[in-house]
Protein backbone atom coordinates (compact mmCIF):
# COMPACT_ATOMS: atom_id res chain seq x y z
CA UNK A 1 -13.99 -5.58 -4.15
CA UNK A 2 -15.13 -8.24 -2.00
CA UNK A 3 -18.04 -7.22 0.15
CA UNK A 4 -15.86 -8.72 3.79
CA UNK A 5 -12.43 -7.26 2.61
CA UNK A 6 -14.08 -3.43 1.81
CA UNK A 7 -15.62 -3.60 5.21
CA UNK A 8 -12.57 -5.00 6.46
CA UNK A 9 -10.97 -1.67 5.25
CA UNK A 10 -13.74 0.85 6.44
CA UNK A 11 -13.44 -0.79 9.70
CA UNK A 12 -9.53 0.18 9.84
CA UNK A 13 -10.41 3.78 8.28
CA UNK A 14 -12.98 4.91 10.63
CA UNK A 15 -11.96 3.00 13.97
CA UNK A 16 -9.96 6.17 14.85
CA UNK A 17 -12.17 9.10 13.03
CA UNK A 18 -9.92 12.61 12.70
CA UNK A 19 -11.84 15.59 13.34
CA UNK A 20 -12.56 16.76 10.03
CA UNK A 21 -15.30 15.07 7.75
CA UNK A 22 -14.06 12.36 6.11
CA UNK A 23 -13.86 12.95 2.12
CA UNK A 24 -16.83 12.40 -0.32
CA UNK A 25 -15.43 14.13 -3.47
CA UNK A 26 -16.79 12.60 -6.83
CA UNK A 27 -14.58 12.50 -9.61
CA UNK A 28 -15.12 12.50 -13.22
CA UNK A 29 -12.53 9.83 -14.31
CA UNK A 30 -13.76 6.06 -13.13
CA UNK A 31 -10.06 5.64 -11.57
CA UNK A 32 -9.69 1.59 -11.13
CA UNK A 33 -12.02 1.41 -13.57
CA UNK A 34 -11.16 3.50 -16.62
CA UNK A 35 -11.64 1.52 -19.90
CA UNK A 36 -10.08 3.87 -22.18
CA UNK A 37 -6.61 3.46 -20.57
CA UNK A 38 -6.70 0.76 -18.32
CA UNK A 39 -4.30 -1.89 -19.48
CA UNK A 40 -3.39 -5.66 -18.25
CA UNK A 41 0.16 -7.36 -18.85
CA UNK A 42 1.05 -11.02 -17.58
CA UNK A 43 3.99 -10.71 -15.51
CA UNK A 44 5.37 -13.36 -13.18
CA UNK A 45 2.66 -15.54 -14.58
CA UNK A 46 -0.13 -13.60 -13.87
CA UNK A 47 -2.33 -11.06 -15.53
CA UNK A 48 -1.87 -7.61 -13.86
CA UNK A 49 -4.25 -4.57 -14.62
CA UNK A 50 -3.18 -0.95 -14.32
CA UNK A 51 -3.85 2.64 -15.24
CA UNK A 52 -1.35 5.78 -16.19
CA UNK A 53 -1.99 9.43 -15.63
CA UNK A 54 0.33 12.35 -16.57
CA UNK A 55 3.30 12.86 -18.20
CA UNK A 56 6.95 13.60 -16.05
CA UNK A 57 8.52 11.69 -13.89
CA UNK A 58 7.04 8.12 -12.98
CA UNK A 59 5.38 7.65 -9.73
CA UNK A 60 3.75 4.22 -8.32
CA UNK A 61 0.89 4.91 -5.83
CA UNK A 62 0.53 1.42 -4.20
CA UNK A 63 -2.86 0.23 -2.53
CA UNK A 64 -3.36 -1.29 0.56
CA UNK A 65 -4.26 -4.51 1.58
CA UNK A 66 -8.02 -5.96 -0.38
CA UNK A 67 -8.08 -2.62 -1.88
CA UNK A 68 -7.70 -1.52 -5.26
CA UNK A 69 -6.78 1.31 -7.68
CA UNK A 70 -9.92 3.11 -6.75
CA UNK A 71 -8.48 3.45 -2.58
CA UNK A 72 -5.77 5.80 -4.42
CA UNK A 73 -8.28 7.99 -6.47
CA UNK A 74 -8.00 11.04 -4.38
CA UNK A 75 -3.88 10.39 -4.70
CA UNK A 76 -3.86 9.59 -8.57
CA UNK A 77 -6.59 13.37 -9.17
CA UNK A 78 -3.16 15.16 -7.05
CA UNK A 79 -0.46 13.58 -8.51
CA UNK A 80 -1.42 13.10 -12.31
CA UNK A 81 -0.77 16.67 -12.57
CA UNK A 82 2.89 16.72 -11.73
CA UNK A 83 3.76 13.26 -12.51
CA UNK A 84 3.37 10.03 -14.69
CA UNK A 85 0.97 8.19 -12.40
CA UNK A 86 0.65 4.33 -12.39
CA UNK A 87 -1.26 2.68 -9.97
CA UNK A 88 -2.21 -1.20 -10.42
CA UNK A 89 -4.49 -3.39 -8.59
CA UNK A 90 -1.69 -5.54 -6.61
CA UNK A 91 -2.28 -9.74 -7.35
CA UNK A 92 -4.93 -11.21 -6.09
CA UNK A 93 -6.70 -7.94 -5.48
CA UNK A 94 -9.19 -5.76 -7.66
CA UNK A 95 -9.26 -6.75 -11.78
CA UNK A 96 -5.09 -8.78 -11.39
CA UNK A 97 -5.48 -12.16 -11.13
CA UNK A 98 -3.94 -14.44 -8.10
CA UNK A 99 -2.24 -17.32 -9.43
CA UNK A 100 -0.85 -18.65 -6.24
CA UNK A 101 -2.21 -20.57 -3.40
CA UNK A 102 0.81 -18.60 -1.30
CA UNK A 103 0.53 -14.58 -1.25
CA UNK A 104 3.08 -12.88 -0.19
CA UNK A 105 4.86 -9.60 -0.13
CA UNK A 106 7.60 -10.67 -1.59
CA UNK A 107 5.53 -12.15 -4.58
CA UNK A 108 3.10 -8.61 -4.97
CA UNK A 109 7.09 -6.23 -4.54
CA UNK A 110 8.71 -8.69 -7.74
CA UNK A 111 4.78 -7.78 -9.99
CA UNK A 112 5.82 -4.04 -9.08
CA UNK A 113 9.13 -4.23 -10.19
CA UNK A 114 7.89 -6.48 -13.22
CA UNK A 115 5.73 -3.69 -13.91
CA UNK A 116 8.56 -1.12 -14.07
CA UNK A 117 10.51 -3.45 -16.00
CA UNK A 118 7.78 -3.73 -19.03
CA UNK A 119 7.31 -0.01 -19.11
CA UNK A 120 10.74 0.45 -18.90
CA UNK A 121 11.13 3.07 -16.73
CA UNK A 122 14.36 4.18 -15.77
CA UNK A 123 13.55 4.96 -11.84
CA UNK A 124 10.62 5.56 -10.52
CA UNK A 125 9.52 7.20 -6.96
CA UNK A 126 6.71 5.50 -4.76
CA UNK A 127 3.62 6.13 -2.42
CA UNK A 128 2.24 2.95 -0.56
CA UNK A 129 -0.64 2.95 1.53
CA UNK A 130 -0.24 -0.19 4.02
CA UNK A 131 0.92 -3.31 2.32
CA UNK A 132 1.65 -0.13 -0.64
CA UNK A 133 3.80 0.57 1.99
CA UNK A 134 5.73 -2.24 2.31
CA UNK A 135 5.95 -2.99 -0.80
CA UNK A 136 7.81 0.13 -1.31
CA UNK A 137 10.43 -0.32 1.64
CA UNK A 138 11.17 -3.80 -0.25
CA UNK A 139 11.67 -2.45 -3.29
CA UNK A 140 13.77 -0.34 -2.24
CA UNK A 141 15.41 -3.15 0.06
CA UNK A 142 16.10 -5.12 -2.74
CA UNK A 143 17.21 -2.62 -5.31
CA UNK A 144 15.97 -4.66 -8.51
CA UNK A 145 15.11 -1.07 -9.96
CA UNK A 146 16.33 2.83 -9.66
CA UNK A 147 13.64 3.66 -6.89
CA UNK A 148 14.32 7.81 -6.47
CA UNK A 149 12.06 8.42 -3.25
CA UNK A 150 9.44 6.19 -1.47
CA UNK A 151 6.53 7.77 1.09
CA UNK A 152 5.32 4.85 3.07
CA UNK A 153 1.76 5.57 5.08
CA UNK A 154 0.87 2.92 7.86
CA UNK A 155 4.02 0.21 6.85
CA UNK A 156 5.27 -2.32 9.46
CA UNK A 157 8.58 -4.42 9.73
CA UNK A 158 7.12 -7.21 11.32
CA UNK A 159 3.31 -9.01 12.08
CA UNK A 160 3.37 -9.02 16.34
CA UNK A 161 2.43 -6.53 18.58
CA UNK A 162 5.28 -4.80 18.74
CA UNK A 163 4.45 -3.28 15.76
CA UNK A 164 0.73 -3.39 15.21
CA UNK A 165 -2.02 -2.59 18.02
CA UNK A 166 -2.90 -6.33 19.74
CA UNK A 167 -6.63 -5.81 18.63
CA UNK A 168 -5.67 -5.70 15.05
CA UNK A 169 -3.85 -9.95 14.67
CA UNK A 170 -6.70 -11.18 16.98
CA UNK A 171 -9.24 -9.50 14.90
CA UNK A 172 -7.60 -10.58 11.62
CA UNK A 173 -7.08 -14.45 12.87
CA UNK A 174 -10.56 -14.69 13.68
CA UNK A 175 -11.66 -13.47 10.28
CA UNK A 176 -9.11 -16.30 8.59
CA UNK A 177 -10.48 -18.95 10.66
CA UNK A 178 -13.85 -18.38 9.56
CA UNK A 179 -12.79 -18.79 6.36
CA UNK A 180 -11.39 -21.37 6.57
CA UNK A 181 -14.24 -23.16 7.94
CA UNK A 182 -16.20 -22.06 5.05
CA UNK A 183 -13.76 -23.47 2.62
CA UNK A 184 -14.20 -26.74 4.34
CA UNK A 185 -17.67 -26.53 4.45
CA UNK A 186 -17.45 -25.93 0.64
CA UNK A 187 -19.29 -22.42 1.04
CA UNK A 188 -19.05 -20.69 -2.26
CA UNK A 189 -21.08 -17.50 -1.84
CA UNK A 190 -17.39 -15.56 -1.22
CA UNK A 191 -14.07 -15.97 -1.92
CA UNK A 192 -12.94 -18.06 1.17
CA UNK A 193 -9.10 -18.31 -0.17
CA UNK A 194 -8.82 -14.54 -1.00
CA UNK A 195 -9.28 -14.08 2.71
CA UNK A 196 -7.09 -16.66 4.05
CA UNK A 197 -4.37 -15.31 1.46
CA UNK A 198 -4.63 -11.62 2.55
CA UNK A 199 -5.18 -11.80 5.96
CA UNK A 200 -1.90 -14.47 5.75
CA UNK A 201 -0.16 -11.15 4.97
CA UNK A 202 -1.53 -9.40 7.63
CA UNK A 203 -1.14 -12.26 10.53
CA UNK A 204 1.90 -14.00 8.96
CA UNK A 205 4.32 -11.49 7.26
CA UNK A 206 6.38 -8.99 6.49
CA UNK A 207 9.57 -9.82 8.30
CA UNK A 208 12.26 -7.18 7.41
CA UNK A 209 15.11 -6.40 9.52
CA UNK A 210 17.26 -3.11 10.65
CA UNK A 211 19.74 -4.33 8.12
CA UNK A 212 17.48 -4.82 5.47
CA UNK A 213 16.15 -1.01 5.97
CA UNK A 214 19.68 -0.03 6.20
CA UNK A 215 20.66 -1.42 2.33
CA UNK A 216 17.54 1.36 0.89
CA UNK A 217 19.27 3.72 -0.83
CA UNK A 218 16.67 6.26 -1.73
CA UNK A 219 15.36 8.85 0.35
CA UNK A 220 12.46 7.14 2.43
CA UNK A 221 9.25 9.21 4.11
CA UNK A 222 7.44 7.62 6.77
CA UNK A 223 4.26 8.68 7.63
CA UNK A 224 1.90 7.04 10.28
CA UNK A 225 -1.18 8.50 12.08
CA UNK A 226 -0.87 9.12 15.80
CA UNK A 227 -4.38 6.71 16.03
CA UNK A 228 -3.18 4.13 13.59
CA UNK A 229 -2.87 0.63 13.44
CA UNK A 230 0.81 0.78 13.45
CA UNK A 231 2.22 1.93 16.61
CA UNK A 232 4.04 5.30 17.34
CA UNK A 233 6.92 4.19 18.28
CA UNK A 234 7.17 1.42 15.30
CA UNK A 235 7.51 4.53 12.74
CA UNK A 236 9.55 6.14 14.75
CA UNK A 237 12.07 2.51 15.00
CA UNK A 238 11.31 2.39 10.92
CA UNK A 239 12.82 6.16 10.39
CA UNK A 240 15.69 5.29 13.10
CA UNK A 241 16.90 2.57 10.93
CA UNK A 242 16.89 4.30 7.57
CA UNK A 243 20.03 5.70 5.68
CA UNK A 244 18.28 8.42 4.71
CA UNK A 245 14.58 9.35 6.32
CA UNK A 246 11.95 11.44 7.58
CA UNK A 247 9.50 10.66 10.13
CA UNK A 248 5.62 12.53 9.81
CA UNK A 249 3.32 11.51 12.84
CA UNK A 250 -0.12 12.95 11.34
CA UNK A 251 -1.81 14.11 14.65
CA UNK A 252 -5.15 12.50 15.05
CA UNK A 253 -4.53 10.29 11.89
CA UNK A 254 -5.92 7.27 11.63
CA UNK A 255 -4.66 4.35 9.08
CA UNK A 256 -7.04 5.93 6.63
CA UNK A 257 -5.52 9.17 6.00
CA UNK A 258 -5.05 9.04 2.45
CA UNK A 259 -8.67 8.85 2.02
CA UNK A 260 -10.13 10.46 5.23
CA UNK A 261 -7.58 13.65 5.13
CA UNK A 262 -6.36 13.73 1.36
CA UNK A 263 -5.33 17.48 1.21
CA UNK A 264 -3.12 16.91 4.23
CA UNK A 265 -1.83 13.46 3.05
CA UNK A 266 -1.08 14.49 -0.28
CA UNK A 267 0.89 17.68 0.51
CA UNK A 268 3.01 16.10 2.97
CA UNK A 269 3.65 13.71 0.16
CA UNK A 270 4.27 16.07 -2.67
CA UNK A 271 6.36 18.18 -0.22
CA UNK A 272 8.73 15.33 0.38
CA UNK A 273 8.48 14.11 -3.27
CA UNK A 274 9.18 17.35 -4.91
CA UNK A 275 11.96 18.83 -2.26
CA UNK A 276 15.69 17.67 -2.77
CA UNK A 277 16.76 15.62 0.45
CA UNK A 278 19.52 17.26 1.72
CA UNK A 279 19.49 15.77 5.62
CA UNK A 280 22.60 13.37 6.86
């Protein structure tokens, strides 16, 4: 991971720290980077890496933004043992290739559901972290694949401030402007387009509507923290518009709860996951 985008993320993870102490575990498998089963397969043009875990029914845990399959270790050591884990390093981001000067969610959801397609899985349930997040509302929006249920932690509908906190775009569109003055400066010693691409996502995108929400068909989880990024009352306008939702405000969460509080995170998740959804 780039050395700007992972302190871009520990900046978003410990802005708001919970009470508890944030988790350290070590674990035995190199998750993100596990050369005995790590795998890469071209779809959409460009080379994608990923890892499975477990046997049972498929699962996609789904990364944040400049992250990797590593942000979801403490998700894939859970999970593996009640499901068939994959997790992938989204385009652009980690060991998958970019191929496009023009990221965009859109792009990252069709490598997802290219991803499904080559294993040939006949549904599949989600967990997205952030951009994970979204990714998992559009696949469900555009219903390309049998998506069973999706648990989306920290998503937004829309880039303004509405939806995020009003430090987070100016933050984010001062870090693409000094890239882009490197790039014009021909500065090489990062990678000045990776940073204009991503935060692009984060300043310029997603843009999905209470109609879109309302074609999901599966059974959607939101989860935000009561001290994220993402605004209260934007989860709570998410779960309002869904066919069929739940709404989990994690009190003194932070954005980074999947790593800070896994236990919590990851029981919530399984809870919702493992239940049958029976509300109208």
């Amino acid at each position: 991971m780039k050395k700007s985008i992972f302190l871009k993320l520990i900046f978003i993870f410990l802005l708001f720290p919970i009470g508890a102490s944030y988790a350290q575990e070590e674990f035995d498998i190199p998750y993100g980077n596990n050369k005995s089963i790590g795998n890469y397969v071209e779809i959409n043009g460009a080379k994608i890496y990923y890892e499975e875990y477990g046997k049972g029914e498929p699962l996609f845990l789904i990364h944040g933004c400049g992250a990797d399959i590593k942000s979801m270790e403490y998700q894939i050591d859970y999970f593996k043992d009640k499901y068939r884990v994959i997790v992938a390093d989204s385009r652009g981001q980690g060991k998958s290739e970019m191929k496009t000067d023009s990221l965009t969610y859109k792009q990252i959801t069709s490598d997802w559901e290219g991803l499904a397609n080559h294993l040939k899985l006949d549904s599949v349930s989600v967990i997205g972290w952030s951009d994970g997040g979204i990714i998992g509302l559009l696949m469900g929006i555009n219903n390309k694949i049998s998506v069973n249920k999706i648990v989306t932690m920290g998503a937004n509908l829309r880039p303004d401030t509405t939806a995020v906190h009003s430090w987070a775009p100016i933050k984010y569109e001062k870090q693409r402007a000094k890239a882009k003055r490197m790039i014009a400066k021909g500065d090489t010693s990062q990678d000045w387009n990776l940073e204009v691409q991503l935060d692009g996502l984060l300043l310029d995108q997603p843009n999905i509507t209470h109609s879109d929400l309302k074609k999901i068909n599966a059974a959607v989880l939101v989860m935000v923290g009561d001290r994220d990024i993402i605004r209260n009352e934007h989860a709570v306008e998410i779960f309002n518009n869904l066919p069929k939702g739940q709404l989990c405000i994690l009190p003194g969460g932070n954005h980074g709860a999947p790593r800070n509080e896994p236990k919590i995170f990851n029981e919530i998740a399984y809870r919702f996951l493992s239940e049958l959804y029976t509300y109208k």
